[in-house]
Protein backbone atom coordinates (compact mmCIF):
# COMPACT_ATOMS: atom_id res chain seq x y z
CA UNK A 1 17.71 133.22 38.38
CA UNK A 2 21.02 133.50 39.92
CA UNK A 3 19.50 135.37 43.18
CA UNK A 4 16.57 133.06 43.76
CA UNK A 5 18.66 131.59 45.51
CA UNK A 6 21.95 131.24 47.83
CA UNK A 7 24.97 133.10 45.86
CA UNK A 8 28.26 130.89 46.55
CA UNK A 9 30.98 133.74 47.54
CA UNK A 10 34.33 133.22 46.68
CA UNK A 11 37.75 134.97 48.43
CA UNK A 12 38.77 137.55 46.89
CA UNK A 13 41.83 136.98 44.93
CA UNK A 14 40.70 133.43 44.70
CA UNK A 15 41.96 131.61 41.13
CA UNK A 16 39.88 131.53 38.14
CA UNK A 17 36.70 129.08 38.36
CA UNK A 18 35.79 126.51 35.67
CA UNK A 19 33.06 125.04 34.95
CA UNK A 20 32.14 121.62 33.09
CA UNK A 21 29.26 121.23 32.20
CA UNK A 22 27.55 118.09 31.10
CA UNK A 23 23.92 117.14 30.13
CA UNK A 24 24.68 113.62 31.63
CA UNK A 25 25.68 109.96 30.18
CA UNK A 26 29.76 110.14 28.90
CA UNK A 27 30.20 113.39 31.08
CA UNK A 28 29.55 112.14 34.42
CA UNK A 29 32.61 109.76 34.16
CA UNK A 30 34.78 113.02 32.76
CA UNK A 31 34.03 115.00 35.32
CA UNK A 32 35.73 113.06 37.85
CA UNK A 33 38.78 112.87 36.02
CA UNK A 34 38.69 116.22 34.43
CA UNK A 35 38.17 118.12 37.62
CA UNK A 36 41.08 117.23 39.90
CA UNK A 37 43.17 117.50 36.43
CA UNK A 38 41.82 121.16 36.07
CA UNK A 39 42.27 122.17 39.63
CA UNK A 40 46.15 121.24 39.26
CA UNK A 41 46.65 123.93 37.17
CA UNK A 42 45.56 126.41 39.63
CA UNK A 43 41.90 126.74 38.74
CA UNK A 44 38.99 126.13 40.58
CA UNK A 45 36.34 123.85 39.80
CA UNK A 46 33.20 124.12 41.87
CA UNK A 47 30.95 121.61 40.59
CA UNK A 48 26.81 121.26 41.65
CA UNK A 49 24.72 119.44 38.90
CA UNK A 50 22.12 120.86 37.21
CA UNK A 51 20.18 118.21 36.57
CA UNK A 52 17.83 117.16 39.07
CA UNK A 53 18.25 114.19 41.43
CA UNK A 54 15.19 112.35 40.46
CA UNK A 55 16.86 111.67 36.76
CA UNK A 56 18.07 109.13 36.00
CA UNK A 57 21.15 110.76 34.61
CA UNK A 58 21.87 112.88 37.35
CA UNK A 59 25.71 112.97 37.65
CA UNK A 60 25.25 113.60 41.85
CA UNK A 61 23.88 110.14 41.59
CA UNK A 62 26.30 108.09 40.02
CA UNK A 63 28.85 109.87 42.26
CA UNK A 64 27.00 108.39 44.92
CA UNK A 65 27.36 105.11 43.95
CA UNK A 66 31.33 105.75 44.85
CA UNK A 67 32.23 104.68 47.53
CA UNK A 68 33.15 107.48 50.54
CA UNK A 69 32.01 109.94 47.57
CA UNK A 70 30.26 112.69 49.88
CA UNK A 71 28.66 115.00 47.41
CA UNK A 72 26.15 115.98 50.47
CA UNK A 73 28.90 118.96 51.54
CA UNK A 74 27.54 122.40 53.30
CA UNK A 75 28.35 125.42 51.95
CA UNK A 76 30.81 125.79 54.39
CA UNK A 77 33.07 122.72 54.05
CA UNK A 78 32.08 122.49 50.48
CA UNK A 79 34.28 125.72 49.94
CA UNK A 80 36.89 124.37 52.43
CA UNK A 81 37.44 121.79 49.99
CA UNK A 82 37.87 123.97 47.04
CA UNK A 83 40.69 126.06 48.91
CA UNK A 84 42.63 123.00 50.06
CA UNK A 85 42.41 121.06 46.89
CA UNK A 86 40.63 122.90 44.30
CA UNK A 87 37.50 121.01 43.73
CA UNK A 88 34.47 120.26 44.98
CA UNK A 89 31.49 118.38 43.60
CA UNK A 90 28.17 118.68 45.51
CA UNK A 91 24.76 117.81 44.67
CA UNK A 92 21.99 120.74 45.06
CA UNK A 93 20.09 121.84 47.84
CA UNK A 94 16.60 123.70 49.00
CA UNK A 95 18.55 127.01 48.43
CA UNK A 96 21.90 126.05 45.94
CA UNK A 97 20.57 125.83 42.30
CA UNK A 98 16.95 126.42 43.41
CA UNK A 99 15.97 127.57 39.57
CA UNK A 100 17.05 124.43 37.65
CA UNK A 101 15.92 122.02 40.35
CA UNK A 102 12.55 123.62 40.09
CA UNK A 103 12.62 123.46 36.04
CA UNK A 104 13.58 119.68 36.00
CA UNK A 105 11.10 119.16 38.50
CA UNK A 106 8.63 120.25 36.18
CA UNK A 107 9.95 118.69 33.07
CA UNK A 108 9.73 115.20 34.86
């Protein structure tokens, strides 16, 4: 599953990466406290939901709602953002997560 699709590639060297996961609900208002908390300790947290955008649940949505919350960040500036301050939090795209936005598409 992993190369169906774009493979994010880290420096190497880079700090450890963390994930959180969530299946939606209570966890999308963790993550955006727990994240920037996590990446103070010298982690990395690159964050892209799994769940697709046409739930209801979907954390990329109710991140959306913030606003200036840009979770629309290429690959590019996305991992800009994890080098200056340790986080990032992106929704998917056609070729980021292509496997699980294909499953919830069909589970929907």
């Amino acid at each position: 599953m992993m190369q169906s699709g774009r493979v994010l590639r880290y420096p190497e060297g880079s700090p450890p990466k963390i994930d959180k996961h969530s299946t939606g609900g209570v966890g999308d208002k963790v993550s955006l406290v727990l994240a920037p908390l996590l990446a103070c300790d010298e982690v990395w947290v690159p964050m892209i939901p799994t769940a697709a955008s046409e739930l209801p649940e979907a954390r990329s949505i109710n991140w959306k709602r913030i606003p200036g919350f840009n979770v629309n960040l290429d690959e590019k500036r996305a991992l800009k953002q994890l080098e200056k301050i340790g986080v990032f939090m992106i929704g998917q795209t056609e070729d980021i997560c292509r496997p699980t936005t294909k499953l919830y598409a069909c589970a929907t």
